[in-house]
N, C-alpha and C. Protein backbone atom coordinates (compact mmCIF):
# COMPACT_ATOMS: atom_id res chain seq x y z
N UNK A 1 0.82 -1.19 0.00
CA UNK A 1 0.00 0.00 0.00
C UNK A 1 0.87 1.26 0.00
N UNK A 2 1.98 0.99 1.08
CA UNK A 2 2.44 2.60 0.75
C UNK A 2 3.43 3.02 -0.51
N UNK A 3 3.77 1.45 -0.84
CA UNK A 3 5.06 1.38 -2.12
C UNK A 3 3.72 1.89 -3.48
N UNK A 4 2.94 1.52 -3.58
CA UNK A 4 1.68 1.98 -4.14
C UNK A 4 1.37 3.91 -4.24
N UNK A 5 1.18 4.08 -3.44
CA UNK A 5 1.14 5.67 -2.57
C UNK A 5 2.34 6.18 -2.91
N UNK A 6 3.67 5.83 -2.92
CA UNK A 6 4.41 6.26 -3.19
C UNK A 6 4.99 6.50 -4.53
N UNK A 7 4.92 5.35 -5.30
CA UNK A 7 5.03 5.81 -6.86
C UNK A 7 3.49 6.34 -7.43
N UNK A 8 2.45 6.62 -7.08
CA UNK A 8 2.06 7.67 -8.06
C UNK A 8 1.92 8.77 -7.51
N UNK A 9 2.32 9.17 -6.08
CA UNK A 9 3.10 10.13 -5.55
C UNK A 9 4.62 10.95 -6.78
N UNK A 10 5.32 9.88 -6.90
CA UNK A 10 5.94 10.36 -7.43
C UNK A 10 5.74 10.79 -9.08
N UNK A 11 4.70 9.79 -9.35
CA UNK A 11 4.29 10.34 -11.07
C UNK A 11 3.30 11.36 -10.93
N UNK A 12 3.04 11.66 -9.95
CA UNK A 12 2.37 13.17 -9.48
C UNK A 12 3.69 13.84 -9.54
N UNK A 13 4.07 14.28 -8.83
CA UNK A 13 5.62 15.26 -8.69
C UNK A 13 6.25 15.24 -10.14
N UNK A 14 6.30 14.17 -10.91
CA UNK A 14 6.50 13.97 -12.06
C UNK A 14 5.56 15.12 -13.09
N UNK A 15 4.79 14.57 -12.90
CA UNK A 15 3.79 15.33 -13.98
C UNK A 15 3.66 16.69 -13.26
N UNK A 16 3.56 17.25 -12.32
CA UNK A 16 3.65 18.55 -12.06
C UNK A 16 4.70 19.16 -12.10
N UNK A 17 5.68 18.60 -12.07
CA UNK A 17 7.21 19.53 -12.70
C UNK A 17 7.51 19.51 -14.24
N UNK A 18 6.66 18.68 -14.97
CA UNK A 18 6.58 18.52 -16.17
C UNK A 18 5.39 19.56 -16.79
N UNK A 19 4.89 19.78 -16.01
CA UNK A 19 3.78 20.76 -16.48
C UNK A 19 4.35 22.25 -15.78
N UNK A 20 4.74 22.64 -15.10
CA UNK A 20 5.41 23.61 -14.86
C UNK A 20 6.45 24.20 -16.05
N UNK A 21 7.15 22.99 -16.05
CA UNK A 21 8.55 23.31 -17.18
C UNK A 21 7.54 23.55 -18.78
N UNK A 22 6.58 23.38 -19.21
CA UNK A 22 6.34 22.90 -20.59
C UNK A 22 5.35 24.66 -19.93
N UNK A 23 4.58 24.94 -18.96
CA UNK A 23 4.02 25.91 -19.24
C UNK A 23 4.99 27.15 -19.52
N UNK A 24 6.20 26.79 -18.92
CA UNK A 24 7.01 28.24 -18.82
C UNK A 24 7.65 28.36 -20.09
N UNK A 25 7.72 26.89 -20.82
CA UNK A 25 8.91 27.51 -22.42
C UNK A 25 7.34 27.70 -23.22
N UNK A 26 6.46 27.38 -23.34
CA UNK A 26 5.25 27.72 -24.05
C UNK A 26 5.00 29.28 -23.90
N UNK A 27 5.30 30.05 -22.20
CA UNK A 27 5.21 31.22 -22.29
C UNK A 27 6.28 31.90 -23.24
N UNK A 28 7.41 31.02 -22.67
CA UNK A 28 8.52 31.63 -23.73
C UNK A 28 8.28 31.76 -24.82
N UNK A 29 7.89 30.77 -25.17
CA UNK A 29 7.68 31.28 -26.58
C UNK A 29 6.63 31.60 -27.00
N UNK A 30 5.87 32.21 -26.46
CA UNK A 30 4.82 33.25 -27.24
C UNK A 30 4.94 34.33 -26.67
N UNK A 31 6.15 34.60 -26.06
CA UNK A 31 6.66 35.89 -25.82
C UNK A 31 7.12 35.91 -26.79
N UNK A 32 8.70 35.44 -27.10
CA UNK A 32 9.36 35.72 -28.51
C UNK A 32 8.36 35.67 -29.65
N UNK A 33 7.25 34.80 -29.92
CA UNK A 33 6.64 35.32 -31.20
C UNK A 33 5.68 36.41 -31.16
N UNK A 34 5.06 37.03 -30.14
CA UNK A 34 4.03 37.97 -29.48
C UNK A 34 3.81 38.71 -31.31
N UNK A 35 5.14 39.31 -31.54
CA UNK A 35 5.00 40.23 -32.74
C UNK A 35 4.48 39.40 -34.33
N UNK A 36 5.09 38.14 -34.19
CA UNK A 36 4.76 37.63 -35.42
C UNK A 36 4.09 36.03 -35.15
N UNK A 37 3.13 35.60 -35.67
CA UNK A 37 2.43 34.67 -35.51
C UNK A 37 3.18 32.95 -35.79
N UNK A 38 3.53 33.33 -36.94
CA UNK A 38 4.20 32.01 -37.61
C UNK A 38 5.28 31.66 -36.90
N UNK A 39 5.97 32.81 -36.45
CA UNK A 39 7.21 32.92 -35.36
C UNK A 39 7.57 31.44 -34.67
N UNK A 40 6.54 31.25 -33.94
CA UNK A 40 6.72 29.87 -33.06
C UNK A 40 6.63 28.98 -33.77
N UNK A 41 6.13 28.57 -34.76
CA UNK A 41 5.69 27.20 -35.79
C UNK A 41 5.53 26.04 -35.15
N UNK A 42 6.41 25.07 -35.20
CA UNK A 42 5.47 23.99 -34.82
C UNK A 42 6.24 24.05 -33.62
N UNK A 43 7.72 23.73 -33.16
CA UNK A 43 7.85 23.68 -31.59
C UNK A 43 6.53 24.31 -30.87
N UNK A 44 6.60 25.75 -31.37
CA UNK A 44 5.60 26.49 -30.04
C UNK A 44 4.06 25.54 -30.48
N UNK A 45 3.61 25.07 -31.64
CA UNK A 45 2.23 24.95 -31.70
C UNK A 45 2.23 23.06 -31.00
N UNK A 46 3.33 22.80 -31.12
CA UNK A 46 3.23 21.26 -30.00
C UNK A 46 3.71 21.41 -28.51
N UNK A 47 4.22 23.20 -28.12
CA UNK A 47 3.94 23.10 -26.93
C UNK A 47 2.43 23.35 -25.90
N UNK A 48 1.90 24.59 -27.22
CA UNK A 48 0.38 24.97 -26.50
C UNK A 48 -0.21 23.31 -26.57
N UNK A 49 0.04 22.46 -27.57
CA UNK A 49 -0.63 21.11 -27.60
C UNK A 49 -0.58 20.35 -26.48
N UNK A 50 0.71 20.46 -25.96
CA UNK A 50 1.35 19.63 -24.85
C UNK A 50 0.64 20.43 -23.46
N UNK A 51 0.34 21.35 -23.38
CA UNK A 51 0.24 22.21 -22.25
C UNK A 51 -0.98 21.86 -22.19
N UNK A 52 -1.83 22.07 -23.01
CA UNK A 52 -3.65 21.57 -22.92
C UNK A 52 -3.54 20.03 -22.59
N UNK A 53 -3.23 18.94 -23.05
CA UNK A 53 -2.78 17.60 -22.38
C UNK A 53 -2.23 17.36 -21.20
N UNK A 54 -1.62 18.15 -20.73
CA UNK A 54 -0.72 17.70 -19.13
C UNK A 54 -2.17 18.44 -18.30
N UNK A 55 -2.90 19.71 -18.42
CA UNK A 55 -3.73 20.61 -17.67
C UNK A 55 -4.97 20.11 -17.56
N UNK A 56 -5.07 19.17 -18.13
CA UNK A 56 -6.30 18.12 -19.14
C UNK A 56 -6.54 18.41 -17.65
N UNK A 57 -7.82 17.19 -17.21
CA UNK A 57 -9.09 18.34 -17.32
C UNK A 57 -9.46 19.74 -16.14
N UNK A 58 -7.84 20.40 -15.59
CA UNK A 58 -8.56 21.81 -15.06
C UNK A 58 -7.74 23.01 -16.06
N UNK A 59 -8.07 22.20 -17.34
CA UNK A 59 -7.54 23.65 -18.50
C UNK A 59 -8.77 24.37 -18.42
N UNK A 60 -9.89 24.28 -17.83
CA UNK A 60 -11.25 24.82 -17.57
C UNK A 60 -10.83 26.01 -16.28
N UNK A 61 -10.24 25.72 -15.57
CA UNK A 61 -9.63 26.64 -14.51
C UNK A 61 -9.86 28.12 -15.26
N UNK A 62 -9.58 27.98 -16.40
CA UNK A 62 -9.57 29.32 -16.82
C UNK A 62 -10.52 30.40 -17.18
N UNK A 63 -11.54 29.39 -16.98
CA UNK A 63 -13.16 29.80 -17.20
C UNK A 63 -13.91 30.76 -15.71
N UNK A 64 -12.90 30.56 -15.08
CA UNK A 64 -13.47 30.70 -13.36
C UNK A 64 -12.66 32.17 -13.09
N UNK A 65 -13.31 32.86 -11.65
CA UNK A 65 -12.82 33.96 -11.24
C UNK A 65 -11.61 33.70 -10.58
N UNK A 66 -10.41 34.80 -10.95
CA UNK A 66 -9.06 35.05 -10.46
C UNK A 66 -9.37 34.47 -9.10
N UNK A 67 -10.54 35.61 -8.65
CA UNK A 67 -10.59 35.66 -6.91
C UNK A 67 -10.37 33.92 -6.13
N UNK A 68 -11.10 32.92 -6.80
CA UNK A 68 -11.12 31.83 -6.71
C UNK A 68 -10.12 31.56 -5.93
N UNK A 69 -8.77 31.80 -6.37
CA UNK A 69 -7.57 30.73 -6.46
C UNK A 69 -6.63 32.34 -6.51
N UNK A 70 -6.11 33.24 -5.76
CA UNK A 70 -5.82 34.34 -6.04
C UNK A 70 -3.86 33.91 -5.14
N UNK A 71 -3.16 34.83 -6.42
CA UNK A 71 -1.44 34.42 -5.88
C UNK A 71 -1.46 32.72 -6.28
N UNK A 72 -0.46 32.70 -5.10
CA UNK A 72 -0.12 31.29 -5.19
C UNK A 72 -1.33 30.53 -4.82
N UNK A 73 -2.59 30.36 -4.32
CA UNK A 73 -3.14 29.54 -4.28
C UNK A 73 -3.95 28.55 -5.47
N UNK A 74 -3.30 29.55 -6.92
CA UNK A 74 -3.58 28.65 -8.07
C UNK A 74 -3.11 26.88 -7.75
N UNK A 75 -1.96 27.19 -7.18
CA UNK A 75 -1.26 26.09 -7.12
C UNK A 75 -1.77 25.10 -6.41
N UNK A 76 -3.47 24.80 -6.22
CA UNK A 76 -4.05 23.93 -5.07
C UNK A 76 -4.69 23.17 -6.57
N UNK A 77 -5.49 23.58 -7.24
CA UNK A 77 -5.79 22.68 -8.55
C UNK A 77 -4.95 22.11 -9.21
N UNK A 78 -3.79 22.78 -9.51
CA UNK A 78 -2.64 22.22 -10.56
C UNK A 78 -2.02 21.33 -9.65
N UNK A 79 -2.07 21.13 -8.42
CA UNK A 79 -1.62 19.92 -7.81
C UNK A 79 -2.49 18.83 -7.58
N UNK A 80 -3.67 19.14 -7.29
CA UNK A 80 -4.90 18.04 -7.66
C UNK A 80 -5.25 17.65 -9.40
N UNK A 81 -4.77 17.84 -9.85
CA UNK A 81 -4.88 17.71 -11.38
C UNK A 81 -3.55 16.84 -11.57
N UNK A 82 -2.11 16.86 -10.52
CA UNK A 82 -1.22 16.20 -10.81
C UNK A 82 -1.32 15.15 -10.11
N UNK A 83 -2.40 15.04 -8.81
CA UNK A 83 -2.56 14.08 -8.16
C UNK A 83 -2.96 12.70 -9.14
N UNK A 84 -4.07 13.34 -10.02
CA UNK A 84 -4.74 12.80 -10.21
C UNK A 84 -4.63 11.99 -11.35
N UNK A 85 -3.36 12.49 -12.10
CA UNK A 85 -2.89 12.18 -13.14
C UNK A 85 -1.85 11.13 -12.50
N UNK A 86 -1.40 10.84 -11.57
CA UNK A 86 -0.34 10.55 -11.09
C UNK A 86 -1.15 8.96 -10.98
N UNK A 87 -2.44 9.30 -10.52
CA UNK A 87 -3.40 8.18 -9.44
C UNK A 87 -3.83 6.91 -11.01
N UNK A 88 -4.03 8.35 -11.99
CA UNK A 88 -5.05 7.32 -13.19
C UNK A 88 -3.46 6.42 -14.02
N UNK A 89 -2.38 6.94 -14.12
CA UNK A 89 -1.42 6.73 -14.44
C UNK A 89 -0.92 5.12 -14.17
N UNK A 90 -0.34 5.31 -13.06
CA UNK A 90 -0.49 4.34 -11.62
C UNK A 90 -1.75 3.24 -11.82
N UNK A 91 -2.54 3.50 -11.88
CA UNK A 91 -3.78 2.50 -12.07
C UNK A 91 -3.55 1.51 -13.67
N UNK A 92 -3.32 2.30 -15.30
CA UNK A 92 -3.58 2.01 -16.25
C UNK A 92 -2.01 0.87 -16.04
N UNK A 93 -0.80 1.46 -15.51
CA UNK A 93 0.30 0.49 -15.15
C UNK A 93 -0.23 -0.67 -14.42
N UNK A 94 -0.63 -0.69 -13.76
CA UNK A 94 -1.14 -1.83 -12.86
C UNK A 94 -2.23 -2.55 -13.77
N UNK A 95 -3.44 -2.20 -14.16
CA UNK A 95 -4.18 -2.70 -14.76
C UNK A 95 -3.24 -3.36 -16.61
N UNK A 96 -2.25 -3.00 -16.54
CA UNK A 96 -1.99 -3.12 -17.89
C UNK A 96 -0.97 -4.11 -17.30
N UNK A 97 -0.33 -4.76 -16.28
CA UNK A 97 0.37 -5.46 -15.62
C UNK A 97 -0.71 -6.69 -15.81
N UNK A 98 -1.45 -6.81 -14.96
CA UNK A 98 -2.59 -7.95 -14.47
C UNK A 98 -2.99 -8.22 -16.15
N UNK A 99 -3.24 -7.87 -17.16
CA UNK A 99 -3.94 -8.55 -18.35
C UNK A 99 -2.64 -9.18 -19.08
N UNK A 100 -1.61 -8.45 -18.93
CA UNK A 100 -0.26 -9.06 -19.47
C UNK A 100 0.38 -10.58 -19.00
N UNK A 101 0.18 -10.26 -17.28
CA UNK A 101 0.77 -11.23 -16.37
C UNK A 101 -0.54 -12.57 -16.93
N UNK A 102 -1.67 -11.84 -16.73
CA UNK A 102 -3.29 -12.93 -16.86
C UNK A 102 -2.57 -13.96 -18.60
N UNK A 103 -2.11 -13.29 -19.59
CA UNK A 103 -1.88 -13.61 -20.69
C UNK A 103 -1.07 -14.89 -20.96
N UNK A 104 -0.05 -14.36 -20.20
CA UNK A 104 1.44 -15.22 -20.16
C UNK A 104 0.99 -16.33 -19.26
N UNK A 105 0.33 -16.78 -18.41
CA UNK A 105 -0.35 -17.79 -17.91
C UNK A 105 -1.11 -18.47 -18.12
N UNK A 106 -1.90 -18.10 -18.49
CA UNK A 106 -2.89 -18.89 -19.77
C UNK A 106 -2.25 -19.52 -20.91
N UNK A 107 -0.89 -19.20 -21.53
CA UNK A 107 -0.30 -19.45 -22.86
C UNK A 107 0.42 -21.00 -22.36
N UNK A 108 0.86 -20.67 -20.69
CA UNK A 108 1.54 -21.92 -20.44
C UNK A 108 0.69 -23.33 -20.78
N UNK A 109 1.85 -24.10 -21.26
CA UNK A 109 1.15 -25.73 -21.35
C UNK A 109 1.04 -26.40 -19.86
């Protein structure tokens, strides 16, 4: 249970430093292209891609009032969003373990 807890603990921490790093060069670079559109091309247009995928589903956050979540307390969703990614992650490994392991046992004579 806690060796459990602990790695998608860590593919939480994972995915939230991964989403940190990918939001900040995405800013980067639509700073540097701000003036010209094409500017970023595809790096920048597979990072906004990448950034909507890791934020998956509180890229809606953005729909809601500042006041909500004001300063640093943004940082209470984007960590439940990494929880959670961490949790479904963790699960599809495990579940994708048990049909593999189920496979190779059945094949035996």
């Amino acid at each position: 249970m806690i060796r459990s807890l602990s790695i998608a603990a860590g593919l939480a921490a994972a995915h939230f430093f991964a989403s940190k790093i990918v939001v900040a060069l995405t800013v980067h670079m639509g700073t540097f292209a701000a003036g010209d559109g094409p500017a970023a091309g595809a790096l920048g247009n597979f990072l906004v891609g990448l950034t909507r995928v890791l934020y998956f589903p509180i890229i809606t956050l953005s729909l809601y009032s500042r006041r909500w979540f004001p300063g640093e307390w943004v940082l209470v969703p984007i960590i439940a969003n990494s929880l959670l990614w961490g949790v479904a992650i963790y699960a599809v490994i495990r579940i994708f373990r048990r049909v593999t392991r189920g496979r190779a046992e059945s094949k035996q004579p």
